[in-house]
N, C-alpha and C. Protein backbone atom coordinates (compact mmCIF):
# COMPACT_ATOMS: atom_id res chain seq x y z
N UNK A 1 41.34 133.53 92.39
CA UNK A 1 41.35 132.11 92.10
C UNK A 1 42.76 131.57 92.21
N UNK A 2 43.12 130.35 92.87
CA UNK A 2 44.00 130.18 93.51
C UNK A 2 44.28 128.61 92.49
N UNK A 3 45.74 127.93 92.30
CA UNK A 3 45.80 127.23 90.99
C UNK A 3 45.61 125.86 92.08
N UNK A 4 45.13 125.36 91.75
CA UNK A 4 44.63 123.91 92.53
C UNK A 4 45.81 122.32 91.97
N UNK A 5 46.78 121.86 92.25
CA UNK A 5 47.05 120.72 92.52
C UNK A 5 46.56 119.27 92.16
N UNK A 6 46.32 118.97 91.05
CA UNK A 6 45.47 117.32 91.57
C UNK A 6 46.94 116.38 91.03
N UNK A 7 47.15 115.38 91.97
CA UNK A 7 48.11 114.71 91.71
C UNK A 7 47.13 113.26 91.33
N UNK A 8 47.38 112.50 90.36
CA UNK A 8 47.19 111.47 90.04
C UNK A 8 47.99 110.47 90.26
N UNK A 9 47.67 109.55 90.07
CA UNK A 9 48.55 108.09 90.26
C UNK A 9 47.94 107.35 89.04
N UNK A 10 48.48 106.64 88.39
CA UNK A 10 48.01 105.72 87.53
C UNK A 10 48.22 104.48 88.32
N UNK A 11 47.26 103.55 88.12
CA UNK A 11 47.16 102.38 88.92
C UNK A 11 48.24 101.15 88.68
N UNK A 12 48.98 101.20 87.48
CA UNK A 12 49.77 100.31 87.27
C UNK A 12 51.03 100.56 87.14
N UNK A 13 52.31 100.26 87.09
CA UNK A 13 53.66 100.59 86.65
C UNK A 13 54.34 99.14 86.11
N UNK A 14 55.01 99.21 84.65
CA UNK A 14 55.96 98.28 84.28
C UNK A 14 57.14 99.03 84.14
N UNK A 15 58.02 98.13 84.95
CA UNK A 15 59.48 98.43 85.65
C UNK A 15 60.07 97.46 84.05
N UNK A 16 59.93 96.79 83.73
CA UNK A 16 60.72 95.86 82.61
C UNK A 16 60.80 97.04 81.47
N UNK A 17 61.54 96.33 80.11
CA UNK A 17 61.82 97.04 78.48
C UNK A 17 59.87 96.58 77.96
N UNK A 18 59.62 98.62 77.70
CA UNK A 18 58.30 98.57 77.06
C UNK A 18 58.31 97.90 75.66
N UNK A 19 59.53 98.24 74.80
CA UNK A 19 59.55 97.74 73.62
C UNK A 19 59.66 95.93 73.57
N UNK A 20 60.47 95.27 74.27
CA UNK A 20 60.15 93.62 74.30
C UNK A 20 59.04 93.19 74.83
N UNK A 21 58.25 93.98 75.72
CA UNK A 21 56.56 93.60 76.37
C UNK A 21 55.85 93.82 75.09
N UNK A 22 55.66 94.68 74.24
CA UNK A 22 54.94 94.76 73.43
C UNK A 22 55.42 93.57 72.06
N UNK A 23 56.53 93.98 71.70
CA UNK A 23 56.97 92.53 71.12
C UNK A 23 56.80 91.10 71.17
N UNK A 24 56.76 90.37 72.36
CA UNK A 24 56.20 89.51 72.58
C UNK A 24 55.00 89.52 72.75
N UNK A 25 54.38 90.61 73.51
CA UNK A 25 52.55 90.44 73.66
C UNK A 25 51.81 90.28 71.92
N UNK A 26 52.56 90.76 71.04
CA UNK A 26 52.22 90.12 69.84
C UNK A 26 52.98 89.04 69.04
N UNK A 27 54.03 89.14 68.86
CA UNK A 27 54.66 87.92 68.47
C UNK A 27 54.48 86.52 69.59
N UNK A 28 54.63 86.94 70.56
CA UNK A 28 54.64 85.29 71.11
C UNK A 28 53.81 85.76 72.09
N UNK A 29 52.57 86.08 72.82
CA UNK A 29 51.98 86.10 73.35
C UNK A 29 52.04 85.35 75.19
N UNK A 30 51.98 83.97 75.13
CA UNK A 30 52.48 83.20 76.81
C UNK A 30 53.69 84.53 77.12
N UNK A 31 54.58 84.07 76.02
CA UNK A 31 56.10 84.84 76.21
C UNK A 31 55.68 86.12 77.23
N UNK A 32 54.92 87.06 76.55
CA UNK A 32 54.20 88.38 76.94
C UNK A 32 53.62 88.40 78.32
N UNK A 33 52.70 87.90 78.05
CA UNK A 33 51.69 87.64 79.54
C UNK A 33 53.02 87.19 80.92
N UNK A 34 54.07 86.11 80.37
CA UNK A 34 55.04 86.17 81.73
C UNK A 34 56.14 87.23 82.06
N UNK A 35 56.59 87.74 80.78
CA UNK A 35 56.93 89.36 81.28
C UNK A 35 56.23 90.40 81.56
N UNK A 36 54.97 90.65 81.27
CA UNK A 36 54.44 91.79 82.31
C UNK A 36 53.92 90.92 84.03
N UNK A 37 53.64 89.99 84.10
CA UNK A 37 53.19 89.39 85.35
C UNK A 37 54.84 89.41 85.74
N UNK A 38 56.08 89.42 85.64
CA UNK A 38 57.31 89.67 86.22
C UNK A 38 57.56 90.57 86.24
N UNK A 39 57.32 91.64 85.86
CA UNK A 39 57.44 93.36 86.03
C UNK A 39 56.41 94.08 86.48
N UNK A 40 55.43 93.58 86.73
CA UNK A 40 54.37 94.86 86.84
C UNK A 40 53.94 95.14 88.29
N UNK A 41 53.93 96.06 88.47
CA UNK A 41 53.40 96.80 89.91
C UNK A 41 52.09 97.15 89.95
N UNK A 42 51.20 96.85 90.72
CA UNK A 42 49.61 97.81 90.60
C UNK A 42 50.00 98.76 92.08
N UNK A 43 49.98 99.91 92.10
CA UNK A 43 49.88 101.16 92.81
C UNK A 43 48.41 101.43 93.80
N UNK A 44 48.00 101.20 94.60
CA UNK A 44 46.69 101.63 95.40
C UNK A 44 46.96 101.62 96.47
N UNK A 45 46.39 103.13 96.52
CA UNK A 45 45.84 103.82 98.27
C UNK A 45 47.28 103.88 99.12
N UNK A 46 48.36 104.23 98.07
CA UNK A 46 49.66 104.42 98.87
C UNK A 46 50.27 103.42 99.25
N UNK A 47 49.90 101.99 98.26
CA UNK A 47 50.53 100.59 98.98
C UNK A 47 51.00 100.25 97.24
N UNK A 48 52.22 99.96 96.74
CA UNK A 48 52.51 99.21 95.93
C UNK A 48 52.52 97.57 95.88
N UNK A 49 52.06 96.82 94.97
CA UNK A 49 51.93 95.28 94.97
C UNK A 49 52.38 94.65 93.47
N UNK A 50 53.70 93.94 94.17
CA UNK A 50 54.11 93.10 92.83
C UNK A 50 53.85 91.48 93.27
N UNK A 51 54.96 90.80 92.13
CA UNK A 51 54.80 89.37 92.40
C UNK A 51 56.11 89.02 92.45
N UNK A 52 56.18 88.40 93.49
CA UNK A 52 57.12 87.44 94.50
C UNK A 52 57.50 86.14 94.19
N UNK A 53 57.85 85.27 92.83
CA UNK A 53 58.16 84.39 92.66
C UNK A 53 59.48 83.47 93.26
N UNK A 54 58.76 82.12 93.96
CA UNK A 54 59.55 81.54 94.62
C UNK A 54 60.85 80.81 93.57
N UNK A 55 60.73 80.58 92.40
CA UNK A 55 61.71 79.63 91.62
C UNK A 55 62.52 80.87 90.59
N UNK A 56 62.88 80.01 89.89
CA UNK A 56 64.09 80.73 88.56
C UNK A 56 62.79 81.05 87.83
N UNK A 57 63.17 82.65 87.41
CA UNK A 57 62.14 83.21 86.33
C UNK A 57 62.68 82.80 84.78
N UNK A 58 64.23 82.55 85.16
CA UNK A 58 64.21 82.37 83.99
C UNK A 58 64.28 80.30 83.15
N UNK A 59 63.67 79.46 84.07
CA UNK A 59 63.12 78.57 83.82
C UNK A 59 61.33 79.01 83.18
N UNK A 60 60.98 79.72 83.80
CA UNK A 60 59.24 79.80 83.66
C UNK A 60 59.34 80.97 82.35
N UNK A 61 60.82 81.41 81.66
CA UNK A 61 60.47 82.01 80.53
C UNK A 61 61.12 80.85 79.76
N UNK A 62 62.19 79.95 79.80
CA UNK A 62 62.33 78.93 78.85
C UNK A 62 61.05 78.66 78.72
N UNK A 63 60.27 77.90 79.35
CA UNK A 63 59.01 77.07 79.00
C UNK A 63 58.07 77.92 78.46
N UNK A 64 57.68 79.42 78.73
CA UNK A 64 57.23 79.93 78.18
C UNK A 64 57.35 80.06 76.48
N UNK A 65 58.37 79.91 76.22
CA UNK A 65 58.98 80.17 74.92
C UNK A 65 58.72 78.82 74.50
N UNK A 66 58.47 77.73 74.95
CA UNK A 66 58.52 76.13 74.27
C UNK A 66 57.42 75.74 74.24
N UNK A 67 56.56 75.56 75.40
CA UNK A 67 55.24 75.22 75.70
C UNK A 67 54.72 75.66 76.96
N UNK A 68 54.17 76.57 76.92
CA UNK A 68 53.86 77.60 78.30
C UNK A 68 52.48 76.83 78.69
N UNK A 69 52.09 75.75 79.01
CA UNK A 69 51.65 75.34 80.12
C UNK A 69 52.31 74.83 81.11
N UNK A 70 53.62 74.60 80.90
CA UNK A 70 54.39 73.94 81.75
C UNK A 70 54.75 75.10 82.67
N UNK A 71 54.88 75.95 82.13
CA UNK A 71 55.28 77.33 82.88
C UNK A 71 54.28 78.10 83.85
N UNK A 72 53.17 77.30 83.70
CA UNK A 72 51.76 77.37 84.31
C UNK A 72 51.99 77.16 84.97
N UNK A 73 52.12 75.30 85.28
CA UNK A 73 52.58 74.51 86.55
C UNK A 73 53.65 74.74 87.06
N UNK A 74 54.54 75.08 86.51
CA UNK A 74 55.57 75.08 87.16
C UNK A 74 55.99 76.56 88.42
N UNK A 75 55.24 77.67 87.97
CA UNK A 75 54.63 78.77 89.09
C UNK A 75 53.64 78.27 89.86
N UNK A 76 52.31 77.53 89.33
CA UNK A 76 51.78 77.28 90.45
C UNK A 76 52.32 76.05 91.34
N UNK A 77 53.63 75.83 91.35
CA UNK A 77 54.24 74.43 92.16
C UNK A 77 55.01 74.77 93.09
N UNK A 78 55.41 75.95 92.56
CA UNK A 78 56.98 76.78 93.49
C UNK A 78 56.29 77.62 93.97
N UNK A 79 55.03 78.65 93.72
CA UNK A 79 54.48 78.96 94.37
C UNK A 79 54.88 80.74 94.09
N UNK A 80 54.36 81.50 94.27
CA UNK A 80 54.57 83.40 94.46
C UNK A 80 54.02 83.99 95.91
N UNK A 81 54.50 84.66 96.12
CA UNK A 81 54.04 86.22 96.82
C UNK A 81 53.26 86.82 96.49
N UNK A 82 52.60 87.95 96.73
CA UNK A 82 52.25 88.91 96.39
C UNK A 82 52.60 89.84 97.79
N UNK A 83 53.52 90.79 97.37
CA UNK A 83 54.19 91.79 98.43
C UNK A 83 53.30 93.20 98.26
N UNK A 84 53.57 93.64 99.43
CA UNK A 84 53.13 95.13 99.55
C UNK A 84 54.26 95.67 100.14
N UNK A 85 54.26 96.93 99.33
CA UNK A 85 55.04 97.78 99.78
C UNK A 85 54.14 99.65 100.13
N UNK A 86 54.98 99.91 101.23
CA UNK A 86 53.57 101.57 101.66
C UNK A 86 54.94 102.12 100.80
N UNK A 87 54.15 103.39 100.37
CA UNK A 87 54.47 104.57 99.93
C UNK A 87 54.42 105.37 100.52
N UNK A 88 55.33 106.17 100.85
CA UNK A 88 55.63 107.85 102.12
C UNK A 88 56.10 108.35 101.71
């Protein structure tokens, strides 16, 4: 019997501080939701995919922090990416 290999991938990666994602995802919540959507990678089939924001992130975290609908509009106005990157 020969030892067999299985390599996994987990489907997601956050590149940002785990301890302030979790901090805000409970203390201030908008706050939360716009730092993992600015850090996070989803991993599939050997292609990485983040988000590509066209404006200042750190305008769309002021507003986040004040009144995060504005921070709504104000990504969907300037507009994002979504990039792929292959893995080799």
């Amino acid at each position: 019997m020969g030892i067999v290999n299985t390599r996994r991938v987990y489907p997601l990666r956050y590149t940002g501080n785990l301890f302030w994602l979790i901090f805000f995802v409970i203390c201030w919540p908008p706050l939360g939701i716009f730092l993992f959507i600015k850090n996070a990678h989803f991993i599939k089939n050997d292609s990485t995919f983040y988000l590509n924001y066209h404006g200042s992130w750190g305008w769309v975290i002021f507003w986040a922090i004040l009144f995060f609908p504005i921070a709504i509009i104000l990504m969907a106005i300037r507009g994002a990416d979504v990039i792929e990157e292959k893995n080799e």
